[in-house]
Protein backbone atom coordinates (compact mmCIF):
# COMPACT_ATOMS: atom_id res chain seq x y z
CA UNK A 1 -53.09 28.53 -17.52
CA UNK A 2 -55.30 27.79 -20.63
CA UNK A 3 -54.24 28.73 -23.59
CA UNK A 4 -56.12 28.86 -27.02
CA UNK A 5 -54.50 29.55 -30.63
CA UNK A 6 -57.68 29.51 -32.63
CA UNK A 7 -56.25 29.02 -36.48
CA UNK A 8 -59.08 30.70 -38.60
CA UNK A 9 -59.70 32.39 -41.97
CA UNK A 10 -59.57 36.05 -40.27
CA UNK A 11 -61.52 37.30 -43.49
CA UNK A 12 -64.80 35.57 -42.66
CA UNK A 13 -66.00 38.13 -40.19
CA UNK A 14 -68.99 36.05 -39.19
CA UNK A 15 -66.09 33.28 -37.68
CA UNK A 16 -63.93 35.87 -36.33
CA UNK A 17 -66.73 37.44 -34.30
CA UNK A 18 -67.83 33.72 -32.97
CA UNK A 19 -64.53 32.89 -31.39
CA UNK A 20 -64.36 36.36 -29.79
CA UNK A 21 -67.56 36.21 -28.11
CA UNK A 22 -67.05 32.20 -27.31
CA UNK A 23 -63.51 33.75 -25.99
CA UNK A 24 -65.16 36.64 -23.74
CA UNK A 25 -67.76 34.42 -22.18
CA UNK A 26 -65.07 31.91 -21.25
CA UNK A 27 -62.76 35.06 -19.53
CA UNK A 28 -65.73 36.01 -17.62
CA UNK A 29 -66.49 32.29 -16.28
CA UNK A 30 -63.18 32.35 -15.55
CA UNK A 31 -63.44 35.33 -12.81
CA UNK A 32 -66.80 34.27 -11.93
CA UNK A 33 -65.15 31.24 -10.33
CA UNK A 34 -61.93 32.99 -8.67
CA UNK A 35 -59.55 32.13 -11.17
CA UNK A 36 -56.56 34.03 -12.42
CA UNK A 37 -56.05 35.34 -15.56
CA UNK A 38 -52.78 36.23 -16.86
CA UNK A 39 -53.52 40.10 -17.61
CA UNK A 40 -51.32 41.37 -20.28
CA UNK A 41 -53.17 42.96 -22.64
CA UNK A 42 -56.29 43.53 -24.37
CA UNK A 43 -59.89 42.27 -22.76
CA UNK A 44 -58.06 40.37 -20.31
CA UNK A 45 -56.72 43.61 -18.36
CA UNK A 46 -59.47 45.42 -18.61
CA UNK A 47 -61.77 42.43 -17.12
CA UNK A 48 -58.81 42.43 -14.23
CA UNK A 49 -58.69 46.37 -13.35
CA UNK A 50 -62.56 45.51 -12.97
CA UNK A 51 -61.76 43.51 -9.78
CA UNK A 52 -59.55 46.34 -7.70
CA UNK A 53 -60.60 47.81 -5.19
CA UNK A 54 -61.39 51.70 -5.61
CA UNK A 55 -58.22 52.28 -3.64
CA UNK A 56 -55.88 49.91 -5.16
CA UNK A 57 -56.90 51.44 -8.77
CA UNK A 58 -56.20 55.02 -7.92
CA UNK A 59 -53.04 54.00 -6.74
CA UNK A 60 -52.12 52.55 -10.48
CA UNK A 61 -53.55 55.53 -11.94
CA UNK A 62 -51.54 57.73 -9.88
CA UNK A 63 -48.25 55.26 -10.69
CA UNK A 64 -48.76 55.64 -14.29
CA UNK A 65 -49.13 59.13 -14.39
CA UNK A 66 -45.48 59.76 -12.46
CA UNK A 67 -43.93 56.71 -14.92
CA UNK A 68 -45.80 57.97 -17.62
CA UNK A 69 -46.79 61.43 -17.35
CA UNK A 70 -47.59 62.03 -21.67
CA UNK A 71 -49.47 58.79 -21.49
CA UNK A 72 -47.34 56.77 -24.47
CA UNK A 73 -47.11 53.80 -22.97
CA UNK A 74 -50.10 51.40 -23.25
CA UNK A 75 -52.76 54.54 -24.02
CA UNK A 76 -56.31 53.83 -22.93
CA UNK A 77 -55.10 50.23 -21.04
CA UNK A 78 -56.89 49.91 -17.94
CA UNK A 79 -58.24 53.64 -17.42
């Protein structure tokens, strides 16, 4: 697992928009090549849920809506 702490001036937008697009390109090599990401949050989920199978996702979806039936945990992650 890679893991990059990027220590920047978050009020220079210009910068903070550079590392997130050098970050996203490197996330999507990443899958390109068969690796795993550890999917906890953000981008990194979302680029995951991409990979299931039509199945397997409607099987989550159907698992978060008995766990989580007013949707307050997590809103909008994955679906």
């Amino acid at each position: 697992m890679t893991t990059i702490v990027p220590f920047l001036d978050q009020s220079d937008a210009e910068l903070t928009k550079a590392t997130h697009e050098i970050w996203m390109e490197f996330l999507e090599q990443v899958w390109r090549r068969g690796c795993l990401i550890e999917a906890t949050q953000g981008h990194e989920s979302l680029l995951k849920a991409r990979q299931w199978t039509p199945e397997y996702y409607h099987f989550i979806k159907t698992l978060k809506k008995l766990l989580d039936p007013n949707n307050i945990m997590n809103p909008g992650l994955f679906f």
